[in-house]
N, C-alpha and C. Protein backbone atom coordinates (compact mmCIF):
# COMPACT_ATOMS: atom_id res chain seq x y z
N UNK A 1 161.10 135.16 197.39
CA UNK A 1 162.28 135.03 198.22
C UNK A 1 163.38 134.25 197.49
N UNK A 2 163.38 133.16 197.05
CA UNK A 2 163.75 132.20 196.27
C UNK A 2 164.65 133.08 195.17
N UNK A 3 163.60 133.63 194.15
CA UNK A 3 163.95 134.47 193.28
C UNK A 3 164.98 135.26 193.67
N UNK A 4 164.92 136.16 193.92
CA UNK A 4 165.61 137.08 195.27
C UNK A 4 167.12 136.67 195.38
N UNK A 5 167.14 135.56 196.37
CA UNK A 5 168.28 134.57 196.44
C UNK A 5 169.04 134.13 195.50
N UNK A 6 168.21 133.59 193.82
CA UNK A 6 168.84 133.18 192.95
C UNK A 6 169.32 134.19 192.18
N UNK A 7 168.87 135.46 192.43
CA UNK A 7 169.50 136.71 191.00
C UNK A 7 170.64 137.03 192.23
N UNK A 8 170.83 137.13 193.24
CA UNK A 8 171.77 137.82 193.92
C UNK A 8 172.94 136.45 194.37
N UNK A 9 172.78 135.66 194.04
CA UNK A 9 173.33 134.42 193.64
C UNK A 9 174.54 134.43 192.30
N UNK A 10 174.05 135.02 191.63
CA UNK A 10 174.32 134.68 190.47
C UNK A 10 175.37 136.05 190.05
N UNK A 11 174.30 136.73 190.74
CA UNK A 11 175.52 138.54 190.45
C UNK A 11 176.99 138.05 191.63
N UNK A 12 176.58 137.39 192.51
CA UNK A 12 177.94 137.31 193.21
C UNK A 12 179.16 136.15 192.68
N UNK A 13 178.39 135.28 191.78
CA UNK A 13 179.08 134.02 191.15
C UNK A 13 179.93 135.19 189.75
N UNK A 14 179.45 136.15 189.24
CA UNK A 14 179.42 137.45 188.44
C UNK A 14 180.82 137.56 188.91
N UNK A 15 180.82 138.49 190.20
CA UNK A 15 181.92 139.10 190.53
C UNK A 15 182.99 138.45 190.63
N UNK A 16 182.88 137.20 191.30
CA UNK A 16 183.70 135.98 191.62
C UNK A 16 184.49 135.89 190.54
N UNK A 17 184.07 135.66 189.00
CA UNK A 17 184.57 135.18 188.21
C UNK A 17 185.27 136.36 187.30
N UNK A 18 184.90 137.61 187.29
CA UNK A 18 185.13 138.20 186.22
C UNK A 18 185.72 139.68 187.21
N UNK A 19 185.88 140.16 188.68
CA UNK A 19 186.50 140.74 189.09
C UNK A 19 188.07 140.65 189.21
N UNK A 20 188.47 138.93 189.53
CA UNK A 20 190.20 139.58 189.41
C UNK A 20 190.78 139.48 187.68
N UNK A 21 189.96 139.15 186.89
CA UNK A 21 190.39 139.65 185.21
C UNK A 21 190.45 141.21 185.31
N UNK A 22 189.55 141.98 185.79
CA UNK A 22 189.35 143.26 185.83
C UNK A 22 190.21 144.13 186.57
N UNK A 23 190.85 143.33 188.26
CA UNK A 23 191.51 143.62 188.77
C UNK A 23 193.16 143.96 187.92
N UNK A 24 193.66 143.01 187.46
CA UNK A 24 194.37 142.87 186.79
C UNK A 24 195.20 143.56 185.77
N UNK A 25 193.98 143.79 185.28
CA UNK A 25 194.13 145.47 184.14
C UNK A 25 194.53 146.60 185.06
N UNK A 26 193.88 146.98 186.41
CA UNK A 26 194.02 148.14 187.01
C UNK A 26 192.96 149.17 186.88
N UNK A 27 192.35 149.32 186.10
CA UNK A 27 191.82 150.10 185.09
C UNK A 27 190.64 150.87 186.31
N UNK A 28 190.55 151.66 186.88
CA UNK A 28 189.81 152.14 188.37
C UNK A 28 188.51 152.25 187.37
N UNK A 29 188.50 153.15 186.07
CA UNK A 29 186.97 153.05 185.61
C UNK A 29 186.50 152.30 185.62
N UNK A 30 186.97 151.36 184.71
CA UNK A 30 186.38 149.97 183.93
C UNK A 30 185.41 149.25 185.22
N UNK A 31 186.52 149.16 186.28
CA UNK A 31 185.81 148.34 187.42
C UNK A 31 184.79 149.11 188.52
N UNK A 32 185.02 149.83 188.38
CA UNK A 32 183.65 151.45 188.56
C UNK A 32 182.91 151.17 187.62
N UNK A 33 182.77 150.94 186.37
CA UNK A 33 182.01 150.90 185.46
C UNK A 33 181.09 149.69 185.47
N UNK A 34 181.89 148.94 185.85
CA UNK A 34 181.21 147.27 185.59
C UNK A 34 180.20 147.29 186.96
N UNK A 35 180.63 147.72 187.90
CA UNK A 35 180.44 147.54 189.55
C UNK A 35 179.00 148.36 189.43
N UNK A 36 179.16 148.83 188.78
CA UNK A 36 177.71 150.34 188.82
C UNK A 36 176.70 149.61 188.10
N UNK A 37 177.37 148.99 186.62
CA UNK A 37 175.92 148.55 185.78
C UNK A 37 175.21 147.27 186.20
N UNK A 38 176.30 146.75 186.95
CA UNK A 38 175.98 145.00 187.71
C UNK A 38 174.69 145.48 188.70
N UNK A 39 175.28 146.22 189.56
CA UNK A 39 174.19 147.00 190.92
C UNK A 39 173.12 147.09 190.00
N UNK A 40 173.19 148.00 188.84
CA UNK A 40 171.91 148.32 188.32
C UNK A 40 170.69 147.11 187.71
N UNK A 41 171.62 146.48 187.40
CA UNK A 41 170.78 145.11 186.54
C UNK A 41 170.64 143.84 187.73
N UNK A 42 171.11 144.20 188.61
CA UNK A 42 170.58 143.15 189.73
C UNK A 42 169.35 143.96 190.40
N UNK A 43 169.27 145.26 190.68
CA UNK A 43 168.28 145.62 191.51
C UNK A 43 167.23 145.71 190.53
N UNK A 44 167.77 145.92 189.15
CA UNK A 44 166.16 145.72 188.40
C UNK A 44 165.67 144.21 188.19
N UNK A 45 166.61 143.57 188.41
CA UNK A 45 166.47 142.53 188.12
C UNK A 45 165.41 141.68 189.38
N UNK A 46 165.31 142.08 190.56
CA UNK A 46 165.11 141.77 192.07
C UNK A 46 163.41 142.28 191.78
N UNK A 47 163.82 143.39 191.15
CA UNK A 47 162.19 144.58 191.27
C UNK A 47 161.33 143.54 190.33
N UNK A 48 161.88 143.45 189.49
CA UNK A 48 161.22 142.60 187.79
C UNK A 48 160.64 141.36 189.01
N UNK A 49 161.64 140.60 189.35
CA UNK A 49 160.83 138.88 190.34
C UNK A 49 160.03 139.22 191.20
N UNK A 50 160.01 140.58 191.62
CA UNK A 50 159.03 140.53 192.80
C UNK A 50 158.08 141.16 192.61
N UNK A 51 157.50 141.50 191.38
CA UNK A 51 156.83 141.80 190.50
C UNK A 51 156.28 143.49 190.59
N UNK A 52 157.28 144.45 190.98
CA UNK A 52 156.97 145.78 191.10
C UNK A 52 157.45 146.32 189.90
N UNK A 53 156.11 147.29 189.71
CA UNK A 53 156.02 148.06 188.66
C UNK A 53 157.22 149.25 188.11
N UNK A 54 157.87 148.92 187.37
CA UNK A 54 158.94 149.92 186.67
C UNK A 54 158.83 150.20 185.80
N UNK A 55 158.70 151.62 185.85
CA UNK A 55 158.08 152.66 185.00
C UNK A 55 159.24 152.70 183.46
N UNK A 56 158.90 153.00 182.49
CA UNK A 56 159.44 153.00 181.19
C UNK A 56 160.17 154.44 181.34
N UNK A 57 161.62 154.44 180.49
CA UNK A 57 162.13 155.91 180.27
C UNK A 57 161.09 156.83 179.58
N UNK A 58 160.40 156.12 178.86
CA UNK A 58 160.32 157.07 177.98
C UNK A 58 158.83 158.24 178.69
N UNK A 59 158.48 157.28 179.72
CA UNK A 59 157.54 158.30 180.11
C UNK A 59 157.98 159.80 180.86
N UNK A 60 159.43 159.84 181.62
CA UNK A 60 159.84 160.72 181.57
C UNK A 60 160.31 161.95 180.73
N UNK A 61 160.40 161.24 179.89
CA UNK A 61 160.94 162.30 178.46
C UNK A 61 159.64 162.92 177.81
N UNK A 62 159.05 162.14 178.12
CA UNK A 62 157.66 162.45 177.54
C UNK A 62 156.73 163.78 178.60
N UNK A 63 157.39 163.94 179.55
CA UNK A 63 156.47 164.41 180.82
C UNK A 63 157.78 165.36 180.22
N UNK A 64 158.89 165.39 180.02
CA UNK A 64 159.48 167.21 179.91
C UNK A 64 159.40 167.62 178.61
N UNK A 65 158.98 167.01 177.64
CA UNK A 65 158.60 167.77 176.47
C UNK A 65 157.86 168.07 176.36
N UNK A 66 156.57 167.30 176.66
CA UNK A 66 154.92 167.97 176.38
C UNK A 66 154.36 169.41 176.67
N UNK A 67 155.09 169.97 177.63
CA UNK A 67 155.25 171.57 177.40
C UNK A 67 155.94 172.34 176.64
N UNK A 68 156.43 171.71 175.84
CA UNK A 68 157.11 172.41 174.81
C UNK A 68 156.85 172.23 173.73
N UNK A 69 155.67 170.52 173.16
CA UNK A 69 155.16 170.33 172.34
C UNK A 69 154.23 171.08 172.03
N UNK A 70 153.15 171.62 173.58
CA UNK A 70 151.95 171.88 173.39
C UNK A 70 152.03 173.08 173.03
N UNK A 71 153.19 174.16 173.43
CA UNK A 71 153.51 175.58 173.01
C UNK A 71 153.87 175.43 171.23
N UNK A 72 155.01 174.81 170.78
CA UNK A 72 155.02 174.37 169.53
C UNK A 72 153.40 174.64 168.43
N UNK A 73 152.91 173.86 169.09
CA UNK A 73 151.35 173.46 168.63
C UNK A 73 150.48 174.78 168.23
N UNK A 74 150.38 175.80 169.53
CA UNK A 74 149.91 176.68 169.63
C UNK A 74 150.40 177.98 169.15
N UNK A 75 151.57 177.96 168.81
CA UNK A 75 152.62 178.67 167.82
C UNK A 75 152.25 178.69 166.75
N UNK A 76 152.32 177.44 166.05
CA UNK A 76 152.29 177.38 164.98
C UNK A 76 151.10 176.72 164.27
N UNK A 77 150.03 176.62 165.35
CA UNK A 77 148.41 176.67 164.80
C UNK A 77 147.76 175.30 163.93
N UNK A 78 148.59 174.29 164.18
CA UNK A 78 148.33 172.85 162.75
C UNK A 78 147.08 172.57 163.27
């Protein structure tokens, strides 16, 4: 809980400080941009303290090639 409190603490001390620099510019991506990766690294960040399992990229990439490895394979007979 604690945990919890202190990462979402800290993303809002985040915005506080570094949204009206951003404002400023105008820039609609930039602050779309920032706003999206913040969300992202606080909710992993929340998952990580409360100790749930998050799965690695690479096991996805790995789950859409292996049918194409294993044909590869069988193609070409090594």
């Amino acid at each position: 809980m604690f945990i919890t409190l202190g990462i979402v603490t800290i993303s809002a001390l985040i915005i506080y400080f570094e949204m009206p620099q951003l404002m400023k510019t105008g820039e609609t991506k930039t602050i779309w941009t920032f706003s999206i990766l913040l969300f992202i690294g606080t909710a992993l960040s929340i998952m990580k303290g409360l100790n749930v399992t998050i799965p690695n990229p690479l096991d996805l990439i790995t789950i859409l090639f292996k049918p194409f490895a294993d044909l590869l394979k069988t193609v070409l007979k090594y």
